[in-house]
N, C-alpha and C. Protein backbone atom coordinates (compact mmCIF):
# COMPACT_ATOMS: atom_id res chain seq x y z
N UNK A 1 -205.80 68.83 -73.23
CA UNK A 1 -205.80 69.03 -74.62
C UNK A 1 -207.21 69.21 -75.15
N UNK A 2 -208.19 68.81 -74.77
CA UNK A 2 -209.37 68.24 -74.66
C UNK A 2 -210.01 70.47 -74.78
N UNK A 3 -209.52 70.46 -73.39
CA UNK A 3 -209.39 72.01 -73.72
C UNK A 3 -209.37 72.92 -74.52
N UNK A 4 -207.43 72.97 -74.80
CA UNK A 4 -206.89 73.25 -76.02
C UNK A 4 -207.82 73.53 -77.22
N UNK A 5 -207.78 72.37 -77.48
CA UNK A 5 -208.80 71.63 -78.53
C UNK A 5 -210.49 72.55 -78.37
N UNK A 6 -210.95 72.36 -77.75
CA UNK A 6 -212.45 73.17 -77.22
C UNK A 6 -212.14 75.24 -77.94
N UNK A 7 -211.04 75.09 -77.16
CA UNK A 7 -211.07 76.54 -77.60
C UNK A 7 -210.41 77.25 -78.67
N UNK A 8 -209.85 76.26 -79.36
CA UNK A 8 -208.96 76.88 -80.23
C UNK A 8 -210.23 76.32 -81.76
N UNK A 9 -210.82 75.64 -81.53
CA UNK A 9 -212.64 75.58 -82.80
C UNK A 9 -212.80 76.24 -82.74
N UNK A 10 -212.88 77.73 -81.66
CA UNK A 10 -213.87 78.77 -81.85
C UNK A 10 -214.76 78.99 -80.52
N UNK A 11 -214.39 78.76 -80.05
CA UNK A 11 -216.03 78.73 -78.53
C UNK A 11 -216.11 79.91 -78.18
N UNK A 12 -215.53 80.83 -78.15
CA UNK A 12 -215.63 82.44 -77.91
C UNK A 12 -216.04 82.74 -78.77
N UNK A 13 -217.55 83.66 -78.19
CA UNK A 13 -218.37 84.00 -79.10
C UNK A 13 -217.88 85.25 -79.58
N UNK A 14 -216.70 86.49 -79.17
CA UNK A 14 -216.30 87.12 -79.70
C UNK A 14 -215.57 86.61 -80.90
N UNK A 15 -214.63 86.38 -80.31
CA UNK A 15 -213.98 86.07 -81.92
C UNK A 15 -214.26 85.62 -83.16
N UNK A 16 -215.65 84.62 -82.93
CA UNK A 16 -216.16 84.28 -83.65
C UNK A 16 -216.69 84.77 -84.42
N UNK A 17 -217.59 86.00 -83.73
CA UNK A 17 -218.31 87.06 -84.82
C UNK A 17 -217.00 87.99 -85.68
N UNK A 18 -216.05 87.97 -84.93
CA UNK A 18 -215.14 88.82 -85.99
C UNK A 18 -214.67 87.99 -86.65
N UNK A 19 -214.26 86.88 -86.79
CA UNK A 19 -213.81 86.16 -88.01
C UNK A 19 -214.68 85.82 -89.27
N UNK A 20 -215.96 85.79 -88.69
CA UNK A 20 -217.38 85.29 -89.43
C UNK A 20 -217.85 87.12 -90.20
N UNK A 21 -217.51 88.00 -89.38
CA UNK A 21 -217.82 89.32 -89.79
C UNK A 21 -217.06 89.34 -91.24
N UNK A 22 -215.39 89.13 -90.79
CA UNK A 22 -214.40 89.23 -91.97
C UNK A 22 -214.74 88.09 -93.16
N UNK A 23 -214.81 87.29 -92.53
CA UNK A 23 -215.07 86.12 -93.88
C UNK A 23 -216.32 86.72 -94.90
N UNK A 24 -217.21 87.25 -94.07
CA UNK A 24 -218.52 87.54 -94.76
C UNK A 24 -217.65 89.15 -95.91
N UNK A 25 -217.32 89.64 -94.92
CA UNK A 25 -216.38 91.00 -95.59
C UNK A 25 -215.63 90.47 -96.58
N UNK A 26 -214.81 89.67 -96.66
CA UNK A 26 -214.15 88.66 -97.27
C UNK A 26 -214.65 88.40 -98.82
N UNK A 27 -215.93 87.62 -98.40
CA UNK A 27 -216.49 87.18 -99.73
C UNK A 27 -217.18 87.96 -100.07
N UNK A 28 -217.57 88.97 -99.44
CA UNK A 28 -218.74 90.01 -100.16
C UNK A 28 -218.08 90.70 -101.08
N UNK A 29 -216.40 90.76 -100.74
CA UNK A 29 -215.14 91.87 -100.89
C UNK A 29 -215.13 90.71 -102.66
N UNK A 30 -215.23 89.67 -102.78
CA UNK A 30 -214.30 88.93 -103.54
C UNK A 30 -215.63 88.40 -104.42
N UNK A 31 -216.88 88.77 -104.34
CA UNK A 31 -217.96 88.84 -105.12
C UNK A 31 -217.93 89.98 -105.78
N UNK A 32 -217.48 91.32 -105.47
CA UNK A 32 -217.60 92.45 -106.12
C UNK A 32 -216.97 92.33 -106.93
N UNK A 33 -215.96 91.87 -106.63
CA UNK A 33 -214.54 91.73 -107.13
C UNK A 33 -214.68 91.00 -108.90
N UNK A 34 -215.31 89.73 -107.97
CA UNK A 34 -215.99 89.11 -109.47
C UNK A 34 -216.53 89.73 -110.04
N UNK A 35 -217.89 90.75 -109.55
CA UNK A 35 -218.94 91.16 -110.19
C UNK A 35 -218.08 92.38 -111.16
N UNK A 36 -217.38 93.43 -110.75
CA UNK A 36 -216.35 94.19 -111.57
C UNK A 36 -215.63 93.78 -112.43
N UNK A 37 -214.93 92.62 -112.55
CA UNK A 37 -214.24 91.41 -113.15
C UNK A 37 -215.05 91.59 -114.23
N UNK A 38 -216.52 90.44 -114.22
CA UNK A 38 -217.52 89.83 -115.56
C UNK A 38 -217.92 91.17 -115.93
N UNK A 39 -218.12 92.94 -115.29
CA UNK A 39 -218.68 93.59 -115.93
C UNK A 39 -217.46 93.54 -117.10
N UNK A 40 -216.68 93.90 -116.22
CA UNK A 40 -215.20 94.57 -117.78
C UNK A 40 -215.40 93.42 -118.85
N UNK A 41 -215.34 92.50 -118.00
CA UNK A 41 -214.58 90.88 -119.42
C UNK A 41 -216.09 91.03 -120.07
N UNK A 42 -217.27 91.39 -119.91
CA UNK A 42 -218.78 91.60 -120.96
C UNK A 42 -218.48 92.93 -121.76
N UNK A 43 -217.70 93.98 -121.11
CA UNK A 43 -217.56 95.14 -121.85
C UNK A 43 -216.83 95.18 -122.83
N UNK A 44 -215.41 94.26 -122.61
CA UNK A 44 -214.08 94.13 -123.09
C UNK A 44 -215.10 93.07 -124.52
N UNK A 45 -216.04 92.16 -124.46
CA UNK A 45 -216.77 91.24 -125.41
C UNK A 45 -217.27 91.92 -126.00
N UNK A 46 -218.44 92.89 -125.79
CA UNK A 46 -218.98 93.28 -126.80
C UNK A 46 -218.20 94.55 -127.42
N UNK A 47 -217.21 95.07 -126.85
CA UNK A 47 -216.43 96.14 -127.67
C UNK A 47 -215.52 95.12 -128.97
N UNK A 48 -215.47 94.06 -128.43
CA UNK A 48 -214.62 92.63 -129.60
C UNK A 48 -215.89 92.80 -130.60
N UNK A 49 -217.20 92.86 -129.53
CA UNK A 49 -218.41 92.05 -130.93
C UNK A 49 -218.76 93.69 -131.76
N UNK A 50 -218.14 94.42 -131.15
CA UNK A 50 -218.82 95.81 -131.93
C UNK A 50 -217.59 95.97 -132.77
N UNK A 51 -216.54 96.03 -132.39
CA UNK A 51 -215.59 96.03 -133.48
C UNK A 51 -215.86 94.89 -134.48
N UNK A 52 -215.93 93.69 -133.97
CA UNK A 52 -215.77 92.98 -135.49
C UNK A 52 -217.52 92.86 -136.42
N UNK A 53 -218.54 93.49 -135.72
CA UNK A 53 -219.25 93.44 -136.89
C UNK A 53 -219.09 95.32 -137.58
N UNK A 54 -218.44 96.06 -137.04
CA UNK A 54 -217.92 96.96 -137.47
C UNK A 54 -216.87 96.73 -138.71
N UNK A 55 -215.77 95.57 -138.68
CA UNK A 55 -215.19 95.54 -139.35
C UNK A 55 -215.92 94.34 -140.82
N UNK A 56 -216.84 94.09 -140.34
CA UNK A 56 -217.76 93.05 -141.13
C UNK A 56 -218.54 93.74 -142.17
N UNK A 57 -219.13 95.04 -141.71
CA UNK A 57 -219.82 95.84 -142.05
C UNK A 57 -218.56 96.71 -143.17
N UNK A 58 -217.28 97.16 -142.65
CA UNK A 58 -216.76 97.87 -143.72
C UNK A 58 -216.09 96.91 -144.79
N UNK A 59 -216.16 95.53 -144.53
CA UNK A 59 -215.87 94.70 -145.80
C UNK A 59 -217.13 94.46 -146.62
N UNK A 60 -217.73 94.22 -146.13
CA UNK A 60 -219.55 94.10 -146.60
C UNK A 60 -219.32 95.05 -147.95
N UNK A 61 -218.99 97.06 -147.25
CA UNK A 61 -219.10 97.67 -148.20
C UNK A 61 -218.18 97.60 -149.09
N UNK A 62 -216.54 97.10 -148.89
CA UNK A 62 -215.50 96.98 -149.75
C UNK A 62 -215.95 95.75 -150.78
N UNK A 63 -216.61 94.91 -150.34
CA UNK A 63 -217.16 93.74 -151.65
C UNK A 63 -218.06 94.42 -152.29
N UNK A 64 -219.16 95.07 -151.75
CA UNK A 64 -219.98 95.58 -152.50
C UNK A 64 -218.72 96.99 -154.17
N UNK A 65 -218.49 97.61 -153.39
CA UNK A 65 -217.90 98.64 -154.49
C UNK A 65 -217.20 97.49 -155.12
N UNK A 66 -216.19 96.74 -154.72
CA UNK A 66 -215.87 95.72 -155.60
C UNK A 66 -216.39 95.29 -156.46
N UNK A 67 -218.01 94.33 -156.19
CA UNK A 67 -219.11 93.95 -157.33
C UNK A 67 -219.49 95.19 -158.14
N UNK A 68 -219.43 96.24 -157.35
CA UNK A 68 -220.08 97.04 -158.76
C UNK A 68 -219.24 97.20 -159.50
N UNK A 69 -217.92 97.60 -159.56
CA UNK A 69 -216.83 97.84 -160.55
C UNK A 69 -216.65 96.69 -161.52
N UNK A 70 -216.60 95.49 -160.77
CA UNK A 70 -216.96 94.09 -161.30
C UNK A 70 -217.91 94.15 -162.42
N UNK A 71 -219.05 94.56 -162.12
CA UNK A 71 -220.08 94.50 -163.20
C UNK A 71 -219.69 95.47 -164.24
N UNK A 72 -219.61 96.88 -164.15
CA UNK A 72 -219.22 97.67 -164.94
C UNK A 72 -218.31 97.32 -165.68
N UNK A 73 -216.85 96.67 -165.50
CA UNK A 73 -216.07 95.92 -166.41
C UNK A 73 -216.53 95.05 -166.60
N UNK A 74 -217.90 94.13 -166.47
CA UNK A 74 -218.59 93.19 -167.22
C UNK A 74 -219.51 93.48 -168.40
N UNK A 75 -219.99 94.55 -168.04
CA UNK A 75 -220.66 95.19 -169.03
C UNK A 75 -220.17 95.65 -170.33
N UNK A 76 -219.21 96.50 -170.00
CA UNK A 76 -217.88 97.31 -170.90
C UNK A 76 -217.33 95.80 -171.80
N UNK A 77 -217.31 94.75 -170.62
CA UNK A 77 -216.48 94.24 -171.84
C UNK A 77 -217.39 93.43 -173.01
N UNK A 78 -218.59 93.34 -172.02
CA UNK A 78 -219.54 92.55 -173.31
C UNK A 78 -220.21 93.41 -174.13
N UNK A 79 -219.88 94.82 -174.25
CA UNK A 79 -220.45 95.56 -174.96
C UNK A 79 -219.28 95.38 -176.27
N UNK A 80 -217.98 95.33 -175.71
CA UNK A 80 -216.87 95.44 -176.39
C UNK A 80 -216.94 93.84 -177.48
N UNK A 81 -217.40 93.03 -176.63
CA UNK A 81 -217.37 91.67 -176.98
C UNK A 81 -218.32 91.74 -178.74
N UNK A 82 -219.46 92.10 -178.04
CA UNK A 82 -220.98 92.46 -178.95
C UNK A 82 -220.42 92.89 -180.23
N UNK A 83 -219.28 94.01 -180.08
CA UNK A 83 -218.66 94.89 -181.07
C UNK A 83 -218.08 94.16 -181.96
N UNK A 84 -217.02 93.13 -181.50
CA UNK A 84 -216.01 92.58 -181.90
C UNK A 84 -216.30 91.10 -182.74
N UNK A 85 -217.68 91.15 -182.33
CA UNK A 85 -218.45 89.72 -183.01
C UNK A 85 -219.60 89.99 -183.96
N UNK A 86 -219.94 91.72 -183.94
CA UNK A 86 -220.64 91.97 -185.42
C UNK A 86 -219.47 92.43 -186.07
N UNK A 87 -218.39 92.89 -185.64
CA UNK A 87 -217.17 93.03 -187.05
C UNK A 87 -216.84 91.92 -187.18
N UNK A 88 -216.44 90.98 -186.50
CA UNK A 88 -215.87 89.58 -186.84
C UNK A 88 -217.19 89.07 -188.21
N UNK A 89 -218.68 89.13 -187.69
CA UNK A 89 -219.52 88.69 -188.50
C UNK A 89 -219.26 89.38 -190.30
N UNK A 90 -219.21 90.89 -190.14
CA UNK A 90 -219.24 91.55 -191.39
C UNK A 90 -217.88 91.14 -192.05
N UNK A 91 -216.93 90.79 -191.69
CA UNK A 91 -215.55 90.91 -192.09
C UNK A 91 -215.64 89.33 -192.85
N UNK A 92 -215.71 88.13 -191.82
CA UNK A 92 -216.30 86.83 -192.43
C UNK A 92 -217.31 87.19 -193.87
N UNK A 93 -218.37 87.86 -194.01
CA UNK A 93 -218.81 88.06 -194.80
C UNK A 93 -218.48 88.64 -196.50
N UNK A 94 -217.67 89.70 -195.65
CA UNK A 94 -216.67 90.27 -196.98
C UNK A 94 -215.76 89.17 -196.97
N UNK A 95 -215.25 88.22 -196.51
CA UNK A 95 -214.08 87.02 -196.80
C UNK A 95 -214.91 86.31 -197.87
N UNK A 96 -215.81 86.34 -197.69
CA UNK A 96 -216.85 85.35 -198.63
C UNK A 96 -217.16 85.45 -199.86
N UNK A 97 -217.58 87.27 -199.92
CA UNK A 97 -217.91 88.08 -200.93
C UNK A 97 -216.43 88.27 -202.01
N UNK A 98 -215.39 88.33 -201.18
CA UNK A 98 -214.16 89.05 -201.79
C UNK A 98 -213.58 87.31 -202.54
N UNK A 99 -213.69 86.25 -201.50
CA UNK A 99 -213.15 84.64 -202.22
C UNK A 99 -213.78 84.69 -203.57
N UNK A 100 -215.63 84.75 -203.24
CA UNK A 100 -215.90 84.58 -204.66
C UNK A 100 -215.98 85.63 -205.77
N UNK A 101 -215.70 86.60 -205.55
CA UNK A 101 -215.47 87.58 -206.51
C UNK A 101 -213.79 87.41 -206.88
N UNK A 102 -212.61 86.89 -206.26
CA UNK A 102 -211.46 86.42 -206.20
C UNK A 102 -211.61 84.70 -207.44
N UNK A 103 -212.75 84.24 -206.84
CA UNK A 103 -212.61 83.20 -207.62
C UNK A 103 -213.06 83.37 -209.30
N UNK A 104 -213.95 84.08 -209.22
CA UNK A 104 -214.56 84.59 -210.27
C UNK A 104 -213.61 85.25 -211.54
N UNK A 105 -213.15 86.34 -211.00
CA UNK A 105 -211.64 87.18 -211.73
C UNK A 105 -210.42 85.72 -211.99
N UNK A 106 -210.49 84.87 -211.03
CA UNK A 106 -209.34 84.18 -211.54
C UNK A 106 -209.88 83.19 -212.59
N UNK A 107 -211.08 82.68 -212.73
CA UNK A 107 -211.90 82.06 -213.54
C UNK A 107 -211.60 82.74 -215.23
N UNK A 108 -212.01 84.07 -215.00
CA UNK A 108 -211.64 85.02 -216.42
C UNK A 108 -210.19 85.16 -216.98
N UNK A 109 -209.60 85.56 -215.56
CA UNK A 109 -208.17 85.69 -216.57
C UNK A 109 -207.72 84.09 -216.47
N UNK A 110 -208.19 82.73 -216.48
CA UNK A 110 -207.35 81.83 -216.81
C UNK A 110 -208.21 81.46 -218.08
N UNK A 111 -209.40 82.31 -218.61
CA UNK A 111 -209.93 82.23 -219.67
C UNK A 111 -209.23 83.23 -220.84
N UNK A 112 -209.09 84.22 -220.51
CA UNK A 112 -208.12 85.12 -221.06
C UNK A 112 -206.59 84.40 -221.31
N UNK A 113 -206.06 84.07 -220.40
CA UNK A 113 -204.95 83.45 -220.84
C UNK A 113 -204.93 82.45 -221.82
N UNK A 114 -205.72 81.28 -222.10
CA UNK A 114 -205.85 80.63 -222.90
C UNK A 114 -206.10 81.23 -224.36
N UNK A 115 -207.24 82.75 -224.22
CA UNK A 115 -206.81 83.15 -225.46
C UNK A 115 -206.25 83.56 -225.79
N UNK A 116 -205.24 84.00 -225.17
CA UNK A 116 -204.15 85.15 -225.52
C UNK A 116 -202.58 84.25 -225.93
N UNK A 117 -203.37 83.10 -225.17
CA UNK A 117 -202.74 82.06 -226.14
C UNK A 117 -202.27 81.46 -227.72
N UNK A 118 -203.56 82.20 -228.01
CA UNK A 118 -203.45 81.84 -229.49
C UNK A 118 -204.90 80.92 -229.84
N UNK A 119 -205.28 80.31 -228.67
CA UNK A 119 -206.15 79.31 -229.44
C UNK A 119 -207.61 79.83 -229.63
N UNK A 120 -208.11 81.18 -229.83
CA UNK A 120 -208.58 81.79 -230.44
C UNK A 120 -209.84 81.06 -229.97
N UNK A 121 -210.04 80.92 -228.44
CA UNK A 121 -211.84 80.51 -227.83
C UNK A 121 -211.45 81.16 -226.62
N UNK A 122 -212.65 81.60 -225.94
CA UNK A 122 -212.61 82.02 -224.72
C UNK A 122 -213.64 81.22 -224.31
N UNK A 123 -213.52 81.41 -222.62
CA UNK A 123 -215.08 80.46 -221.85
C UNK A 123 -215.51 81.50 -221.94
N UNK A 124 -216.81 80.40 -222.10
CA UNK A 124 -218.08 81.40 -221.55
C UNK A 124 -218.41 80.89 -220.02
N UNK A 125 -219.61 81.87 -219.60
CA UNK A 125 -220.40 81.47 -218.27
C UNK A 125 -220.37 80.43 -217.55
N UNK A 126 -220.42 79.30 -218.26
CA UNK A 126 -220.86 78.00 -217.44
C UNK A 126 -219.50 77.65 -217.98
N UNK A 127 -218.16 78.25 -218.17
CA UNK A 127 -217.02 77.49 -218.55
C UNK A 127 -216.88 76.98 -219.75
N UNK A 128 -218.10 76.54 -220.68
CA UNK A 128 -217.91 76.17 -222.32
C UNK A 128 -216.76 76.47 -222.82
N UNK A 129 -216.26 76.13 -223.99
CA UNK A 129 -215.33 77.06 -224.60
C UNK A 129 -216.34 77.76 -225.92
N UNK A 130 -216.33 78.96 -225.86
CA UNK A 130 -216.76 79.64 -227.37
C UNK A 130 -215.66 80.24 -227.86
N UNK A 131 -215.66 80.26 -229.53
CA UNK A 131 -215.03 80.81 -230.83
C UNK A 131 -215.50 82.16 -230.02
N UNK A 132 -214.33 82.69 -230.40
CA UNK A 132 -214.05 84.17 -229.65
C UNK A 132 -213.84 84.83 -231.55
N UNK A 133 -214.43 86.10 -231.28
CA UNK A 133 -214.56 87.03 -232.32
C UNK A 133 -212.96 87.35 -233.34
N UNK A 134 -212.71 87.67 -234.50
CA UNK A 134 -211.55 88.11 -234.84
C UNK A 134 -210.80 89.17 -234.65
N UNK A 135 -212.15 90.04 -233.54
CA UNK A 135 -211.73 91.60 -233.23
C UNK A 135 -211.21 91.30 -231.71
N UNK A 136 -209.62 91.45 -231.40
CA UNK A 136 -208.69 91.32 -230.66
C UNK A 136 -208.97 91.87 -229.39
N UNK A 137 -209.86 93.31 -230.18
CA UNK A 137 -210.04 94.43 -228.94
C UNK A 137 -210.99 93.76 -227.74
N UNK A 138 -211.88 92.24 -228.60
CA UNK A 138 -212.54 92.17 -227.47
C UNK A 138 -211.81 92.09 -225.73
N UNK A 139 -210.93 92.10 -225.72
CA UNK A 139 -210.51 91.99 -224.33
C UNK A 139 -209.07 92.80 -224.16
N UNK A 140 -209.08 93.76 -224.93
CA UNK A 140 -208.03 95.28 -224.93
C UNK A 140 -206.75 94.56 -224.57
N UNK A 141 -206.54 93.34 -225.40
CA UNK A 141 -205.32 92.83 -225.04
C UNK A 141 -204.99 92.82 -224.02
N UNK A 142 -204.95 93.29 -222.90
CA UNK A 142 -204.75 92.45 -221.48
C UNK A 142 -205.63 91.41 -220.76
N UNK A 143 -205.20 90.55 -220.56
CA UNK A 143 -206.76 89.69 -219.26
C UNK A 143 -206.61 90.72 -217.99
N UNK A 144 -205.53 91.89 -217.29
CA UNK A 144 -206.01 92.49 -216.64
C UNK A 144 -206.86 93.75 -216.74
N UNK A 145 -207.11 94.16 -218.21
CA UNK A 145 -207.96 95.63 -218.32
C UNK A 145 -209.15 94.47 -217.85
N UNK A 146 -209.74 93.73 -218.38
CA UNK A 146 -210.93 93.19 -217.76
C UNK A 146 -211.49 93.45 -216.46
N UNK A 147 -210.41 93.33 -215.38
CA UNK A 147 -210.28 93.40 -213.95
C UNK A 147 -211.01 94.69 -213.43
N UNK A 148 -210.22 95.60 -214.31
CA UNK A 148 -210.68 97.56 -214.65
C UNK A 148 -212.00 97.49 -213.99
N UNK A 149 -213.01 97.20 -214.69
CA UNK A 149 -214.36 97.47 -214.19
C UNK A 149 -214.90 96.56 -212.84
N UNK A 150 -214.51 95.29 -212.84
CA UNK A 150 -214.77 94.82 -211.60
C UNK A 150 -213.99 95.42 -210.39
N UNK A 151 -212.97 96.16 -210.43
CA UNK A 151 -211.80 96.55 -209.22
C UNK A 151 -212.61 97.68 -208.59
N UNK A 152 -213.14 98.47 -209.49
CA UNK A 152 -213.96 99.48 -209.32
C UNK A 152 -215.63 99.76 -208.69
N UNK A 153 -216.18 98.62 -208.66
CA UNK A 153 -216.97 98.26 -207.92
C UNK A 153 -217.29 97.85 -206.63
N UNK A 154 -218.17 98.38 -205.95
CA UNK A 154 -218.19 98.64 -204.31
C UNK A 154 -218.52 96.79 -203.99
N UNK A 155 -217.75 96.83 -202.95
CA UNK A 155 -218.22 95.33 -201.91
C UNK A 155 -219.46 95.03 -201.80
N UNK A 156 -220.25 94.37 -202.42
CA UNK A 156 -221.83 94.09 -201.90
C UNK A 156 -221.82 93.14 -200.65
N UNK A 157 -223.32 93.06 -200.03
CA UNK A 157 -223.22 92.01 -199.62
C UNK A 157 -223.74 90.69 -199.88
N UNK A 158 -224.24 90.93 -201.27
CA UNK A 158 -225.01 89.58 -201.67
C UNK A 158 -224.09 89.37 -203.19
N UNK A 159 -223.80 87.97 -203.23
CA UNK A 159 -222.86 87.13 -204.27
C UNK A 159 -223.60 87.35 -205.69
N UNK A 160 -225.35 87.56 -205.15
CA UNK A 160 -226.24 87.28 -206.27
C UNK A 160 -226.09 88.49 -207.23
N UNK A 161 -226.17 89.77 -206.87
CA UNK A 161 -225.73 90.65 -207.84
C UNK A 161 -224.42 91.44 -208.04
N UNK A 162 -223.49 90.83 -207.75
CA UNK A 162 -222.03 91.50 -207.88
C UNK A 162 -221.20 91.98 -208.78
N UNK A 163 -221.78 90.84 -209.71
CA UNK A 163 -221.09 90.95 -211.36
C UNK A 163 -222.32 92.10 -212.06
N UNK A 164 -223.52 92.61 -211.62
CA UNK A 164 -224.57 92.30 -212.75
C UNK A 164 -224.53 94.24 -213.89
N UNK A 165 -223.21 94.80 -213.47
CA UNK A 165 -222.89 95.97 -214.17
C UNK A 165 -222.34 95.09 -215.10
N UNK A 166 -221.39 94.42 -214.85
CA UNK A 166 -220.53 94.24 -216.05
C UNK A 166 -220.95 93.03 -217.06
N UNK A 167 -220.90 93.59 -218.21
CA UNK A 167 -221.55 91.65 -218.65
C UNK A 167 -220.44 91.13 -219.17
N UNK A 168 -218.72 91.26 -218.84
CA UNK A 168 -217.97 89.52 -219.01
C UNK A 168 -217.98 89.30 -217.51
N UNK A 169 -218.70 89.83 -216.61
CA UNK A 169 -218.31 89.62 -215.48
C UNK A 169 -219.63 88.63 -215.09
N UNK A 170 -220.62 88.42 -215.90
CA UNK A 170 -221.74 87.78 -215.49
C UNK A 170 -221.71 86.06 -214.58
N UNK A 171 -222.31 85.82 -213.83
CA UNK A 171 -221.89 84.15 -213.49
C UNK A 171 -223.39 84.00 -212.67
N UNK A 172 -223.86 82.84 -213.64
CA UNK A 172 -225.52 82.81 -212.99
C UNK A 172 -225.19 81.61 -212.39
């Protein structure tokens, strides 16, 4: 056995070189093998890394056109905004102009009414009551012909001279 054993390790130097030939064939065969392998699986990577900064790159530009459209409807709308807050401003203004010229007219004709009352005083300016004249015409019998000349007058924007055509329309 001892034998057996002796020759079946290898002790023939033929066979030996052909098994040692093949093994070497073997692994040289199964290094390429690898080496063909890691080229593809590096090729197969960077075609992953070229596609996805390819696809990085065409979102890059899809945010970008995004932001600009973005801004442009930012712009548009604060231009729109700008618009909508000097009319809001002028309109507030005429609310102001039109209350007290509103308050003013209602001031007269509840002065008018009282005379047309009978009790023969009208206010004056600061609200007094004055002896009103015996000539009727002063106020063409309506408290609205009064209105006549103020209705007819343009919107100012200052309270201070609004009345200053008409003098029952005066209020200092």
């Amino acid at each position: 056995m001892a034998c057996a054993s002796g020759t079946s390790s290898g002790s023939s130097p033929v066979a030996n070189s052909g098994s040692e030939e093949d093994l070497q064939a073997l692994i040289k065969q199964r290094k390429l093998k690898r080496m063909l392998s890691n080229r593809e699986s590096a090729r197969r990577s960077r075609m992953r890394k070229q596609k996805h900064m390819d696809d990085l790159m065409a979102q890059v530009s899809q945010l970008r056109k995004e932001n600009s459209q973005i801004l442009v409807a930012l712009n548009l709308t604060t231009r729109h905004y700008v618009g909508v807050e000097a009319e809001n401003s002028a309109l507030r203004t005429q609310m102001v102009e039109l209350s007290a010229r509103l308050k003013s007219l209602s001031e007269i004709m509840h002065c008018c009414y009282y005379y047309l009352q009978g009790s023969g005083s009208v206010c004056h300016e600061d609200h007094t009551v004055l002896e009103a004249s015996s000539d009727s015409s002063f106020f063409m019998t309506s408290p609205w012909s009064l209105t006549a000349a103020a209705n007819q007058m343009p919107i100012v924007a200052s309270a201070d001279n609004m009345f200053q055509d008409c003098p029952f329309l005066r209020f200092n």
